[in-house]
Protein backbone atom coordinates (compact mmCIF):
# COMPACT_ATOMS: atom_id res chain seq x y z
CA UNK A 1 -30.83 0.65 24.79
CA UNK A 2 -32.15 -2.86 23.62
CA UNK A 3 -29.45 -5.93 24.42
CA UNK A 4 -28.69 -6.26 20.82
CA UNK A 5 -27.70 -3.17 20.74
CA UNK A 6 -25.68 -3.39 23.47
CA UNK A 7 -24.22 -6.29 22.07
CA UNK A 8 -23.36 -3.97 18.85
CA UNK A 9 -21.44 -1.90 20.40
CA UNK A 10 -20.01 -4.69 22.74
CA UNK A 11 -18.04 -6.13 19.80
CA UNK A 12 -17.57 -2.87 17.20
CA UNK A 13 -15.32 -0.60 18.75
CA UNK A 14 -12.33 -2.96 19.66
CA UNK A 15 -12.60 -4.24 15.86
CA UNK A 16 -13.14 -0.76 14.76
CA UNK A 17 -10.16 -0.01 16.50
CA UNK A 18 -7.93 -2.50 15.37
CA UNK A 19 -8.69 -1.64 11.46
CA UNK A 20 -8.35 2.53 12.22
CA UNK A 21 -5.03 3.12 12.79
CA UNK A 22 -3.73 0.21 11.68
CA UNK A 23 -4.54 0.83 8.20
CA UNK A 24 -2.66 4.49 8.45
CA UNK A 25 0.49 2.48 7.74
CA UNK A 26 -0.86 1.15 5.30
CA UNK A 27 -2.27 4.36 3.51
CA UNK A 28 1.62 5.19 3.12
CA UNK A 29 1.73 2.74 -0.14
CA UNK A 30 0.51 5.26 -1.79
CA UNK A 31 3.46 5.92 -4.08
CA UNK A 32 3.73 8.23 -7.45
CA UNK A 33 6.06 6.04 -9.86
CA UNK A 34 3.94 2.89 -8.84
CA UNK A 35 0.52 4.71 -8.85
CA UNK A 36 0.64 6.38 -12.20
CA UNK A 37 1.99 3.11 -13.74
CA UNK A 38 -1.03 1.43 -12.84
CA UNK A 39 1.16 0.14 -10.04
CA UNK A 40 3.54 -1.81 -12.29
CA UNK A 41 6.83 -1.02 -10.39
CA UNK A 42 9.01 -4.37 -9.81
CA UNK A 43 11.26 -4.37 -12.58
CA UNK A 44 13.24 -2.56 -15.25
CA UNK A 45 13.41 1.16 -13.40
CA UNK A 46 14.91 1.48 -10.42
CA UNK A 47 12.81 3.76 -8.27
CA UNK A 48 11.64 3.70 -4.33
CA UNK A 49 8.67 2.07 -5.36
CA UNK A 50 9.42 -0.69 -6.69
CA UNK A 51 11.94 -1.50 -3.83
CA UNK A 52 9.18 -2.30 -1.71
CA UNK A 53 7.81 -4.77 -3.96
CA UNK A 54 11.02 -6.04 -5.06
CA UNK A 55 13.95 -5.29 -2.75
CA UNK A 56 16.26 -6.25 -5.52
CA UNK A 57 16.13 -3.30 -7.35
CA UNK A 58 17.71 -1.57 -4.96
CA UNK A 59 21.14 -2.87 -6.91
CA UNK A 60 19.94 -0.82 -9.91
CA UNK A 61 20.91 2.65 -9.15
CA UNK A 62 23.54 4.29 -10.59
CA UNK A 63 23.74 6.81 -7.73
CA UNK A 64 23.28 7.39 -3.96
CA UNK A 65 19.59 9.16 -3.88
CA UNK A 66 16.39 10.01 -2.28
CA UNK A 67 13.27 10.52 -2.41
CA UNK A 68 10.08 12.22 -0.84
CA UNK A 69 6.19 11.66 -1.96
CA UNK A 70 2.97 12.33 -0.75
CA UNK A 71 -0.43 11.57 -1.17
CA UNK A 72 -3.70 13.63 -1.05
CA UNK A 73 -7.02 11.32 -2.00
CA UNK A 74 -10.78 12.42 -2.30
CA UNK A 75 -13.28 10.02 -1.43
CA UNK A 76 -16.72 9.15 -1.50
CA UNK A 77 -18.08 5.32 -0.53
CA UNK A 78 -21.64 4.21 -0.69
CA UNK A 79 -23.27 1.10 1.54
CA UNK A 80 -26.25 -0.48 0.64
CA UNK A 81 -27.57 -2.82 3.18
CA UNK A 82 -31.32 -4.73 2.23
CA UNK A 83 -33.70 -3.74 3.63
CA UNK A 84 -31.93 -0.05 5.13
CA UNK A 85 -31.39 3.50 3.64
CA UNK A 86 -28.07 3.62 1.70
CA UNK A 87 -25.24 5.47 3.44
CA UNK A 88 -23.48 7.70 1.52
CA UNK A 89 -20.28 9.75 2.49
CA UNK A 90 -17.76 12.16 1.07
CA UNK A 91 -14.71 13.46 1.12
CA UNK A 92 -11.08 15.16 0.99
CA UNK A 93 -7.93 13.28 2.97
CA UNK A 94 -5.21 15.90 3.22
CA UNK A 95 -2.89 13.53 5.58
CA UNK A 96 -1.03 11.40 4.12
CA UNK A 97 2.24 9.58 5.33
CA UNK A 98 5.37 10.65 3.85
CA UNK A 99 6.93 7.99 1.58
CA UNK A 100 10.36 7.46 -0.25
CA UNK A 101 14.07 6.95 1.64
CA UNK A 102 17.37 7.10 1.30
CA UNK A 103 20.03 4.56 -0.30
CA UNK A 104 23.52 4.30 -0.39
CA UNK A 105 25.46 2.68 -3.19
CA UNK A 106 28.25 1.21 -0.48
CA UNK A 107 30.21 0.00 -3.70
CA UNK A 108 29.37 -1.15 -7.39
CA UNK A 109 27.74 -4.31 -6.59
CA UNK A 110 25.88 -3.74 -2.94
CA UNK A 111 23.59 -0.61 -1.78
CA UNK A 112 21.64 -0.78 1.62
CA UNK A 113 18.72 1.95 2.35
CA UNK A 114 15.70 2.57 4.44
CA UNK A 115 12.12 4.20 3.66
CA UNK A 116 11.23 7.04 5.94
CA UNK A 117 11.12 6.42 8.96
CA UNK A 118 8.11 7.24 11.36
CA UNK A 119 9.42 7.84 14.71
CA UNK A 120 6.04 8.01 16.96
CA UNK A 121 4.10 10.65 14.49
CA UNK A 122 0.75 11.09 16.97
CA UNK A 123 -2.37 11.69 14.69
CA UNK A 124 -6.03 12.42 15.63
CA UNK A 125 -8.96 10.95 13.43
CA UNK A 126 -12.48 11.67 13.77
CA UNK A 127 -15.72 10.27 12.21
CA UNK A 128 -19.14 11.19 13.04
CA UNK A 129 -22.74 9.00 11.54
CA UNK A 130 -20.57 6.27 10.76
CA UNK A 131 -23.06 2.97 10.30
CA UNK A 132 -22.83 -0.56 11.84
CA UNK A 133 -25.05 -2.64 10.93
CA UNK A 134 -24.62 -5.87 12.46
CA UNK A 135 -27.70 -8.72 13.41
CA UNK A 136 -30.22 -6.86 11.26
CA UNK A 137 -29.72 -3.63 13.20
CA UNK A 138 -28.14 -0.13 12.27
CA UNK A 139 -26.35 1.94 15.24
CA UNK A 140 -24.67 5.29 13.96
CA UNK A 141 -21.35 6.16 15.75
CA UNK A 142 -19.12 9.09 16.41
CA UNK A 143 -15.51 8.05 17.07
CA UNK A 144 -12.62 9.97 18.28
CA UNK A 145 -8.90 8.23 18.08
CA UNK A 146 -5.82 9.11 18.88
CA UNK A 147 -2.98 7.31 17.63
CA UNK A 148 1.06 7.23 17.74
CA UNK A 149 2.67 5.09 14.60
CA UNK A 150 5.90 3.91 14.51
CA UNK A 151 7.36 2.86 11.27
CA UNK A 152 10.43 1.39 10.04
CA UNK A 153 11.29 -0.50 6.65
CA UNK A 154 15.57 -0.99 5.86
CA UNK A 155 16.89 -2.97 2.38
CA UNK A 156 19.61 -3.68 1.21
CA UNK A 157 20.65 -5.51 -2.24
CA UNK A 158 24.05 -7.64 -4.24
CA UNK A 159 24.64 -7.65 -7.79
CA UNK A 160 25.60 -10.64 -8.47
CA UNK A 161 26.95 -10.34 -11.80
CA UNK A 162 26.10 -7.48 -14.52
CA UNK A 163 22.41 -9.04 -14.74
CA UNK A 164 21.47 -11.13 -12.01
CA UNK A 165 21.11 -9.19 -8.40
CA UNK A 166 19.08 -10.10 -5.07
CA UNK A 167 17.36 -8.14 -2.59
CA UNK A 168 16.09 -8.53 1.24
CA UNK A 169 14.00 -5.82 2.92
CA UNK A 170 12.72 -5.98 6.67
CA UNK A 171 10.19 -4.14 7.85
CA UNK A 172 8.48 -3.51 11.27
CA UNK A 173 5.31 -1.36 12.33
CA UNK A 174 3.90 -0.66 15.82
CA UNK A 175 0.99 1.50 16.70
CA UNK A 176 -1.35 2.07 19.68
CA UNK A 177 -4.61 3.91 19.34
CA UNK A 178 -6.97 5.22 22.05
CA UNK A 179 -10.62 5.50 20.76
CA UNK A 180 -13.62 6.46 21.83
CA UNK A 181 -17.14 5.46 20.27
CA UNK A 182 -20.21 7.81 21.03
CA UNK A 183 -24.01 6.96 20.12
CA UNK A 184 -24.83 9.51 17.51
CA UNK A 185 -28.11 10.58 18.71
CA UNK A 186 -27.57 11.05 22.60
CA UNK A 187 -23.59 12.07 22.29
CA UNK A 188 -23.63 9.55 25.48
CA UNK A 189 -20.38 7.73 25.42
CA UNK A 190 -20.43 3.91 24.96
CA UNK A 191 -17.30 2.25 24.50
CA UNK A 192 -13.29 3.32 25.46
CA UNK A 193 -10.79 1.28 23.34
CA UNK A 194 -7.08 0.86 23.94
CA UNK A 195 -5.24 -1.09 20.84
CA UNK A 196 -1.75 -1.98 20.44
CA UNK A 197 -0.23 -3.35 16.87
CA UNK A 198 2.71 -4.74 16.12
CA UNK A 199 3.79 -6.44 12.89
CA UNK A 200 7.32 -8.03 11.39
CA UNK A 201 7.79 -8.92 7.84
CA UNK A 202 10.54 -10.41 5.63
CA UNK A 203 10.29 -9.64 2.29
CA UNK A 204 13.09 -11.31 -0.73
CA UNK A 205 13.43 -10.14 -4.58
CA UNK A 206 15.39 -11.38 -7.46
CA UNK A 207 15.83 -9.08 -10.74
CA UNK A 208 17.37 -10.15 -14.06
CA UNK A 209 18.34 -8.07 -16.91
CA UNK A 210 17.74 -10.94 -20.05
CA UNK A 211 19.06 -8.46 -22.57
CA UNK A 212 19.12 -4.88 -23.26
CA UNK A 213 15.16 -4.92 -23.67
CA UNK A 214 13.67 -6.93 -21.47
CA UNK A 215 14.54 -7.23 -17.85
CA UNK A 216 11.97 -9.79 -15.31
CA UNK A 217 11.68 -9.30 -11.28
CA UNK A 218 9.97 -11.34 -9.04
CA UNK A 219 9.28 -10.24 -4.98
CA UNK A 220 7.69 -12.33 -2.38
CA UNK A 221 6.98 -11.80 1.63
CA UNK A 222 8.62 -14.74 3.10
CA UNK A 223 7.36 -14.23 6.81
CA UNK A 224 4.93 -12.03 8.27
CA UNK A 225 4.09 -11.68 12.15
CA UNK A 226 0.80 -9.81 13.57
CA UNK A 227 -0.01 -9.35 17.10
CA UNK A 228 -2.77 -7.39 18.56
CA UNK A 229 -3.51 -6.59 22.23
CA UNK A 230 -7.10 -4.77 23.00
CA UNK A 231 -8.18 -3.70 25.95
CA UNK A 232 -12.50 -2.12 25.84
CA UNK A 233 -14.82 -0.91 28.45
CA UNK A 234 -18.58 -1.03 27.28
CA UNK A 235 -20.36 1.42 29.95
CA UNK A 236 -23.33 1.70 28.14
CA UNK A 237 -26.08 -0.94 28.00
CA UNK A 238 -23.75 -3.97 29.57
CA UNK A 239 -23.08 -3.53 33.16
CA UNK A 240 -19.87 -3.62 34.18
CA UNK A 241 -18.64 -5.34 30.96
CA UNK A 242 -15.25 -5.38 29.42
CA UNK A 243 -12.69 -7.54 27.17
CA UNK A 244 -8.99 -8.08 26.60
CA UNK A 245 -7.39 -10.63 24.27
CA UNK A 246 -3.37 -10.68 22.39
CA UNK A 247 -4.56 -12.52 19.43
CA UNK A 248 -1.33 -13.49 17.17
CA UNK A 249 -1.29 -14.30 13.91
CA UNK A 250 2.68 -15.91 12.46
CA UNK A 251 2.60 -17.40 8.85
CA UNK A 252 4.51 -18.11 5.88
CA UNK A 253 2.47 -15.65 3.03
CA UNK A 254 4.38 -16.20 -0.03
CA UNK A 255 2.35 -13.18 -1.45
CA UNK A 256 4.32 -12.52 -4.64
CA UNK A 257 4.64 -10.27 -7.25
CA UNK A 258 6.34 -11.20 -11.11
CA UNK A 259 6.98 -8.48 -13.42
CA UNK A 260 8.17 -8.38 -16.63
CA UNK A 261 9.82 -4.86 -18.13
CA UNK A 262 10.12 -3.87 -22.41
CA UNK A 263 11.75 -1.47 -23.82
CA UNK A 264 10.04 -1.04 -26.69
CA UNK A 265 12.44 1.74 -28.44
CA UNK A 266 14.59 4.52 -27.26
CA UNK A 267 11.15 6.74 -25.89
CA UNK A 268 9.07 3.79 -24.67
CA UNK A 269 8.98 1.12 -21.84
CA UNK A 270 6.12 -1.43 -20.74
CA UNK A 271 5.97 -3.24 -17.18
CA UNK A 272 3.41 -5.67 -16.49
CA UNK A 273 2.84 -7.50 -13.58
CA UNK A 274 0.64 -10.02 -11.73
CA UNK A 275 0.56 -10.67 -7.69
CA UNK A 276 -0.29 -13.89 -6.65
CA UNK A 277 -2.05 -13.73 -2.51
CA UNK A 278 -2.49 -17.40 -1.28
CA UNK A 279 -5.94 -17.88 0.89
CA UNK A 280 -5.99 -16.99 4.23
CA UNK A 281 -6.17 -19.43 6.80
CA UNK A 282 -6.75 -17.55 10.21
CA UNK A 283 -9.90 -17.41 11.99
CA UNK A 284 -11.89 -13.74 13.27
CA UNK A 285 -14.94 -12.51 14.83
CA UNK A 286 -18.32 -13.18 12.75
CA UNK A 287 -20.61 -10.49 13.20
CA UNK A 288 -23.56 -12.25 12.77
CA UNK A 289 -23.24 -14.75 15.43
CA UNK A 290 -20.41 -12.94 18.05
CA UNK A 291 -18.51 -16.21 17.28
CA UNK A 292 -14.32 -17.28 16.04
CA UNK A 293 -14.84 -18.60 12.78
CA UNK A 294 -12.54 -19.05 9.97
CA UNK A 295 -12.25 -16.76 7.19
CA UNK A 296 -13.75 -17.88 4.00
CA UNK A 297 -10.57 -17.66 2.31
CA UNK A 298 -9.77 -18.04 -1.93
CA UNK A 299 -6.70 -17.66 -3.53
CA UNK A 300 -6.44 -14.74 -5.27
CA UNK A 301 -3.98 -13.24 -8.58
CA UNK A 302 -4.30 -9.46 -9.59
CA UNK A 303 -2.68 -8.12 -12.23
CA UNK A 304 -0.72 -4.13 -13.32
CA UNK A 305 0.16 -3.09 -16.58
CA UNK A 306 2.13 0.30 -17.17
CA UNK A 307 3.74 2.47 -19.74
CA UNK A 308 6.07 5.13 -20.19
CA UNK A 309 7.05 7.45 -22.91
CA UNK A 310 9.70 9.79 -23.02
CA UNK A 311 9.21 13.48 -24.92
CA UNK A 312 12.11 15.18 -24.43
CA UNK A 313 15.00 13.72 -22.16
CA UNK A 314 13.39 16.17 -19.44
CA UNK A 315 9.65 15.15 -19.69
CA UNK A 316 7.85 11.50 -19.76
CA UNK A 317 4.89 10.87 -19.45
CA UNK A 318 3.32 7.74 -17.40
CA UNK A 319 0.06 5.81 -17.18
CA UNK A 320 -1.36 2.62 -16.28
CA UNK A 321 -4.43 0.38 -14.81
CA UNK A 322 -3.94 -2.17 -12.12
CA UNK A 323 -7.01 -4.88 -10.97
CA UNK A 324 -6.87 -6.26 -7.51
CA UNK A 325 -9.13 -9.40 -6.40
CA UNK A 326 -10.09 -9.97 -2.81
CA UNK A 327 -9.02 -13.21 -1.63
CA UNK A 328 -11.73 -13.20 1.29
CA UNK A 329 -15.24 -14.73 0.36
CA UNK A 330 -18.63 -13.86 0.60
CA UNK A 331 -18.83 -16.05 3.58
CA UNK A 332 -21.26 -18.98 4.44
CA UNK A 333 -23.54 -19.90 6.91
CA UNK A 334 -25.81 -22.89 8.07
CA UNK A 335 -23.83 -25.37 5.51
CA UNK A 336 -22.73 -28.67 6.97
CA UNK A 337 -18.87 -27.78 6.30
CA UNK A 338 -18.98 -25.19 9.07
CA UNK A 339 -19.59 -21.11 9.19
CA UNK A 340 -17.19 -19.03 7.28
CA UNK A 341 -17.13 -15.22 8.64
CA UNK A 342 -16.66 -13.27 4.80
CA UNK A 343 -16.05 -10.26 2.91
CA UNK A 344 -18.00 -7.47 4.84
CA UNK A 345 -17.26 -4.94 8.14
CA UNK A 346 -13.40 -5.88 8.10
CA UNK A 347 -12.86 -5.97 4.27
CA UNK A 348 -14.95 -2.83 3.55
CA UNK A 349 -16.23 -0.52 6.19
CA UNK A 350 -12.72 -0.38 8.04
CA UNK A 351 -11.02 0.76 4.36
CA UNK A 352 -13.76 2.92 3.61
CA UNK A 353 -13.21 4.89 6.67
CA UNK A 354 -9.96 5.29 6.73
CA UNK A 355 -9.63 6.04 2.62
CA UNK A 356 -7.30 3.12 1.98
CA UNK A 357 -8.18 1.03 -1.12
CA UNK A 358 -11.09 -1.69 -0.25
CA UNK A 359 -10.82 -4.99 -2.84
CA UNK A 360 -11.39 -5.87 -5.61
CA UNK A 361 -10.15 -2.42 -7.02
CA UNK A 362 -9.52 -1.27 -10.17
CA UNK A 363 -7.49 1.57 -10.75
CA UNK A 364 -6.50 3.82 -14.07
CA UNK A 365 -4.69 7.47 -14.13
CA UNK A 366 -1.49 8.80 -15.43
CA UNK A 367 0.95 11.67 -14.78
CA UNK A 368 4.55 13.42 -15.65
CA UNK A 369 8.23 13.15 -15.10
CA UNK A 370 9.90 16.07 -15.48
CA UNK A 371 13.76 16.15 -14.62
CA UNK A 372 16.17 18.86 -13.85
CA UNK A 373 19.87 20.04 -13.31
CA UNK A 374 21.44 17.66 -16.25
CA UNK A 375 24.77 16.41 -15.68
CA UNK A 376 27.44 16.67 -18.06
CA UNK A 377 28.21 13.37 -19.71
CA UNK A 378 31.96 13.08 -19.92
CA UNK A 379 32.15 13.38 -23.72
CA UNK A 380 30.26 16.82 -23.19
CA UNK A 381 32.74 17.90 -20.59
CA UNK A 382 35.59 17.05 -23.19
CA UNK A 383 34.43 18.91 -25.81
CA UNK A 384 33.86 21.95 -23.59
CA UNK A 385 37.83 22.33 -22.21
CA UNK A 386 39.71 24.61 -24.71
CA UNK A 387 41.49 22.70 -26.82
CA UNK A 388 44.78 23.00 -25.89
CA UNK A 389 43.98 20.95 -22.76
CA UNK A 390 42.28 18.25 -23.95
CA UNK A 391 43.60 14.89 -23.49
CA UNK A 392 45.63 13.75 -26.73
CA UNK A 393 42.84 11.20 -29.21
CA UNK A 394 43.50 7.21 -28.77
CA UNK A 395 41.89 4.53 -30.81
CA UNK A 396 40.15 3.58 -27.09
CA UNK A 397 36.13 3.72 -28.03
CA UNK A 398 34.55 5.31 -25.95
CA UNK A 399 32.60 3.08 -23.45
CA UNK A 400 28.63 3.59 -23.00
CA UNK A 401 29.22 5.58 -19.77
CA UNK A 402 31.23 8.14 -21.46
CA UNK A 403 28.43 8.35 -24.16
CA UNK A 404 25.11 7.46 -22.42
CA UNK A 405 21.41 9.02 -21.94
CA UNK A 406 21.24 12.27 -20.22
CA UNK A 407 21.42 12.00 -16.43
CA UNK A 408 19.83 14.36 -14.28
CA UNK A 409 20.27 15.28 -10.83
CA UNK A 410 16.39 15.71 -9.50
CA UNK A 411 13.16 14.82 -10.89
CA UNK A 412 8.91 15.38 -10.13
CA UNK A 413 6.47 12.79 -10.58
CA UNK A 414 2.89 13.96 -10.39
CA UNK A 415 -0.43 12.88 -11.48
CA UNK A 416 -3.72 12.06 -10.68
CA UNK A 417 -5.38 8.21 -10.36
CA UNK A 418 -8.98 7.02 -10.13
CA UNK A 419 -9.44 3.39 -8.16
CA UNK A 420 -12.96 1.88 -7.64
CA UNK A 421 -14.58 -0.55 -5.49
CA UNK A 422 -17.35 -2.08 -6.64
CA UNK A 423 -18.95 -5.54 -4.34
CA UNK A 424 -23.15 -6.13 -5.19
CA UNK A 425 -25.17 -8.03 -3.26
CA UNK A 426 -24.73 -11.54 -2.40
CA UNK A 427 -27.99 -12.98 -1.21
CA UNK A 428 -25.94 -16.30 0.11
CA UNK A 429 -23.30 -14.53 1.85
CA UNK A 430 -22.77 -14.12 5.39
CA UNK A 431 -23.38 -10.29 5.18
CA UNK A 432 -25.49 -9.35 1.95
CA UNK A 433 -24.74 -6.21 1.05
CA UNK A 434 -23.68 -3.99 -2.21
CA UNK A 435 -20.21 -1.65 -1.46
CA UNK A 436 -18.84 1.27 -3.53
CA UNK A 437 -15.89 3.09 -3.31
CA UNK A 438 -14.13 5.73 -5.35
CA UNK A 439 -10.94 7.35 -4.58
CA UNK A 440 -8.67 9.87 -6.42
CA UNK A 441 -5.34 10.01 -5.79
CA UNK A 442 -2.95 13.09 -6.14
CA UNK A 443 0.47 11.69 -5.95
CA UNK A 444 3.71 14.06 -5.89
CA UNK A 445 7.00 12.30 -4.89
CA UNK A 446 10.33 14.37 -6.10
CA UNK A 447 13.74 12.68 -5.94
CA UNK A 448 17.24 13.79 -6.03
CA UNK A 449 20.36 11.84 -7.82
CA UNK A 450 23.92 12.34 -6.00
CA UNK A 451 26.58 11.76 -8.70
């Protein structure tokens, strides 16, 4: 085995590592509601979804409830390196992590909650012919990893006055992974990796109904803390080699999302959104030169856009698009500023393998509602009761409670979604290379309403 390919394999695995399981938690976003509305979620509805993005709705339902999704994605990515074969790869993610919660309406005005909570779940994951290419050279890689995930997210949100209500949501994530990298060709194997995660966010929301059309949200992670402790053992082609390191990242993100909710008649609502990711600032591992250099970091603002129309009172249907921007470069090198490390293994290869979403993205798809087990309105309930035992007629009106929409007790949300990845070559960057990704999403969440 030449040195540089030592030196491949020296670096990959613990980075390969770190990316794997970490980005299980993060395949969990994958939500119904948010999905099919092109991911437009933090305003007007209340649901699950857009509690995450803006903890503030959590103040908006009428009831105690819960909810349960899951999704199921098919894959295929394509990397095209100059001057190499392409790499092409396929196919069907059955595990997914369970999404949704509870919440509990503790009076009018306040409700607290939590999402579901991961208690340890132990997964395996297993690649084979995955590609590095790294220096100029191409290894292929088999990798085993075993992983435990540990999950927890809790809310809770006031109501300030009949519009105006506020939101905070914690959330903390811990997972360790043991992986193993084999070469391909010989089965030999080349690297054990032990990785530990940990991260700790904050996340605020504000919501605002401006009249009885047109409501406005706004959600934004206040504090975020990531720490990483690796521990690898190269044993083939570097004698006796091995690394350790607790790299710890703390900053202020400010990553927000504003939305903006219509109700354009009695069958029809709009939400559009745009999320705003400031550039990064912390430094990483180049792959071209084994050296910490900063990430070539831009700021970055996406933007959702989302509909739904109502058939019946028991069926709806949804759709959206959504575009997401990278905020990490292309990357520079030999310029008199300084080397940038850019958009490439991290940003790419590491989604790609794992099935989340790689940016940019674009997404469209759409889907259904359909509710069941209505409950009786209290004007409906009246004018059931024989009528010798209803209540004697005042000139009281009746309030909009007594004669509101339909309320139901459960509901399904189900659809499909397409999201793409598309990144061409950039001749100047520090890892020219053309990435394609296309996923299809199956989300499913169904809810239940305790009145």
């Amino acid at each position: 085995m030449s040195k540089t390919y030592a030196n491949i394999f020296g670096l990959a695995p613990w980075m390969l590592a770190i990316g794997l399981f970490a980005s299980l938690g993060i395949s969990s976003a994958s939500k119904a509601h948010s999905l099919l509305m092109g991911g437009a979620s933090a305003t007007g509805e209340g649901t699950f979804d857009g509690i995450l993005a803006n903890p503030a709705l959590a103040s908006e339902f009428a009831t105690h409830y819960v909810s349960f999704g899951y999704a199921p994605q098919y894959k295929t990515q394509q990397i095209r390196y100059p001057g190499f074969p392409s790499n092409d790869t396929s196919g069907a993610s059955l595990f997914s992590l369970p999404v949704g919660g509870g919440l509990y309406r503790v009076n009018s005005k306040f409700a607290v909650g939590m999402t579901i909570p991961i208690p340890g779940l132990s997964a395996t994951v297993e690649f084979n012919e995955l590609p590095l290419n790294i220096l100029g050279q191409q290894a292929n890689v088999d990798i085993i990893a075993d992983g435990q995930i540990l999950k927890f997210e809790g809310f809770a949100a006031f109501k300030l006055n009949p519009k105006m209500s506020l939101g905070l949501l914690a959330g903390y994530d811990s997972t360790k992974a043991d992986v193993v990298i084999f070469d391909s060709g010989t089965k030999d194997e080349v690297a054990p990796v032990t990785v530990e995660l940990t991260k700790i966010r904050l996340r605020v929301g504000a919501n605002m109904r401006l009249n009885n059309k047109i409501s406005i949200g706004l959600g934004s992670t206040l504090y975020q803390n990531e720490s990483t402790k690796f521990e690898a053992s190269f044993l083939k082609g570097v004698q006796d080699e091995q690394a350790e390191g607790t790299p710890e990242i703390t900053r202020t993100l400010f990553q927000t999302v504003a939305a903006i909710a219509v109700k354009i008649n009695s069958k029809t609502n709009v939400i559009a959104e745009m999320e705003y990711n400031p550039a990064p600032s912390e430094n990483r591992l180049s792959l071209v030169d084994f050296t910490e250099q900063p990430i070539d970091g831009v700021m970055s603002v996406g933007g959702r856009v989302g509909a739904k129309y109502a058939l019946t009172s028991e069926l709806a249907f949804m759709g959206g698009g959504s575009y997401e921007p990278t905020n990490v470069g292309p990357g520079t090198t030999n310029v008199p500023e300084g080397d940038t490390t850019g958009y490439g293994f991290f940003d790419f290869n590491l989604a790609g393998i794992t099935g989340q979403p790689a940016k940019p993205f674009w997404s469209v798809g759409g889907g259904i509602e359909f509710k069941f087990q209505r409950v009786a309105s209290r004007k409906s309930r009246a004018a059931n009761q024989p009528r010798s035992r209803r209540a004697p007629r005042t000139s009281r009106s009746r309030s909009a409670e007594d004669i509101g929409p339909a309320r139901y007790k459960g509901g399904v949300k189900a659809g499909i979604v397409y999201q793409q990845t598309s990144v061409g070559i950039d001749d100047e960057g520090e890892q020219p290379a053309a990435y394609l990704q296309q996923i299809y999403h199956f989300p499913l969440t169904v809810y239940w309403n305790f009145y």
